[in-house]
C-alpha atoms as a PDB file:
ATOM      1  CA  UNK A   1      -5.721  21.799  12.240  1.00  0.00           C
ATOM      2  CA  UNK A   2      -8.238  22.029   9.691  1.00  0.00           C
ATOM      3  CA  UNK A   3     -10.889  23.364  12.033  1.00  0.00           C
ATOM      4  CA  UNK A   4      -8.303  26.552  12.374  1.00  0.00           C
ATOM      5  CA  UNK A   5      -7.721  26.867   8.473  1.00  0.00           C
ATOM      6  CA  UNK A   6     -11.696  26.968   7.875  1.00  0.00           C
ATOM      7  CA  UNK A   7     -11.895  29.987  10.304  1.00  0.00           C
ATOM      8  CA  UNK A   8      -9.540  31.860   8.063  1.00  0.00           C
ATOM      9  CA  UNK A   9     -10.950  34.021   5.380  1.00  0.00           C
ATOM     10  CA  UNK A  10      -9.077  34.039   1.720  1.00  0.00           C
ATOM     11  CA  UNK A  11      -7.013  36.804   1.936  1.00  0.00           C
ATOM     12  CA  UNK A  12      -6.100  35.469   5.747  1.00  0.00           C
ATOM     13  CA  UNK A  13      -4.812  32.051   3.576  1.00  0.00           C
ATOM     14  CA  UNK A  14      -3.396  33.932   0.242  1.00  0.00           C
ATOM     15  CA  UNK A  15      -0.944  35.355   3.441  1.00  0.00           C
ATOM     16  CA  UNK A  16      -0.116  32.371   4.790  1.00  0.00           C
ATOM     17  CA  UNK A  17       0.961  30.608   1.672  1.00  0.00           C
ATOM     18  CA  UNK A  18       2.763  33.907   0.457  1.00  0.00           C
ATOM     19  CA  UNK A  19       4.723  33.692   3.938  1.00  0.00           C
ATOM     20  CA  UNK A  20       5.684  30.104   4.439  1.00  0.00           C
ATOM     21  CA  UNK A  21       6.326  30.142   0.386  1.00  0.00           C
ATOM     22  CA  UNK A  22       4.083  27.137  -0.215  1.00  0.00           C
ATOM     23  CA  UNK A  23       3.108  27.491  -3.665  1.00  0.00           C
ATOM     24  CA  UNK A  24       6.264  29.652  -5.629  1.00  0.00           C
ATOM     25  CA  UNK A  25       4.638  29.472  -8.684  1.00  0.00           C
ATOM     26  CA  UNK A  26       2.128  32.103  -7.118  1.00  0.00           C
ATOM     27  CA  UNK A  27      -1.055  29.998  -9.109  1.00  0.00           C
ATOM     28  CA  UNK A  28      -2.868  30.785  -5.536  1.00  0.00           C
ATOM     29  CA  UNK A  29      -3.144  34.673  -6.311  1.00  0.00           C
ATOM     30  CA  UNK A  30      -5.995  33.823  -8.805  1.00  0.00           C
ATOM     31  CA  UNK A  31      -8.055  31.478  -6.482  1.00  0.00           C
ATOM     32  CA  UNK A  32     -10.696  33.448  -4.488  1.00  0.00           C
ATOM     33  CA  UNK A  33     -13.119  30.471  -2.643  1.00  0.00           C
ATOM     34  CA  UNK A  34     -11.995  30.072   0.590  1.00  0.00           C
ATOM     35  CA  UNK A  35     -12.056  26.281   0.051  1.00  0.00           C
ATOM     36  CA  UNK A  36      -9.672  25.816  -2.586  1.00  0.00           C
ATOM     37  CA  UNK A  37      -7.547  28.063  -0.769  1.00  0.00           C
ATOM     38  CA  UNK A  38      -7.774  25.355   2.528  1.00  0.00           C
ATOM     39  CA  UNK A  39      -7.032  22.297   0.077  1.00  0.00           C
ATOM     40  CA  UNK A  40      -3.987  23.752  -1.621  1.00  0.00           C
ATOM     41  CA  UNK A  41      -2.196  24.906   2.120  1.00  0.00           C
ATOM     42  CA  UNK A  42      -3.042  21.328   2.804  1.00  0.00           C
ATOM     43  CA  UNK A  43      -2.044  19.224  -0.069  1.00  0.00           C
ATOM     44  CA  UNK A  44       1.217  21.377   0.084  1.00  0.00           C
ATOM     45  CA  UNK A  45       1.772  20.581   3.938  1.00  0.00           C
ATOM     46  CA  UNK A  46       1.640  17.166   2.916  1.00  0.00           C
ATOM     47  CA  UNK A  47       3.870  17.093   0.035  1.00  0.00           C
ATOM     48  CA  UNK A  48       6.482  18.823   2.065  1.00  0.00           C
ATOM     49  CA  UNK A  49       6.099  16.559   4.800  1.00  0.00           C
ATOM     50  CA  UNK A  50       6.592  13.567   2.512  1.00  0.00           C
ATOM     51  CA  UNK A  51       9.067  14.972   0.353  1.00  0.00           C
ATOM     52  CA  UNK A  52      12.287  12.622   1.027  1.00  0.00           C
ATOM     53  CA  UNK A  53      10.071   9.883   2.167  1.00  0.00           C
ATOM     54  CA  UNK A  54      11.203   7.569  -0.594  1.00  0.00           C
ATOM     55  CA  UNK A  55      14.825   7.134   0.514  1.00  0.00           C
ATOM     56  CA  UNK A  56      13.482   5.920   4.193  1.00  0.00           C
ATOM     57  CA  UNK A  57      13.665   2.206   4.311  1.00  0.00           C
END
């Protein structure tokens, strides 16, 4: 999955967290490197995944 995000170019991934409402506090509209961009849709992917996790025993 992370081979597809690193062919998207920043505005491509300002979209995609804008559309699946990954980051509400909108702090991603003043990123720009592509990079950053990549590790934020990621680290949010996984805090969503593991949200709840806690309670699982």
């Amino acid at each position: 999955m992370l081979k597809s995000l690193d062919n998207l170019d920043a505005a491509q991934c300002k979209n995609l967290i804008s559309h699946y409402a990954l980051d509400p506090s909108r702090s991603y509209v003043r990123l720009r490197r592509q990079d950053r961009l990549v590790e934020l849709i990621v680290q949010r992917v996984k805090a969503v995944v593991n949200k709840g996790e806690v309670f699982n025993d």
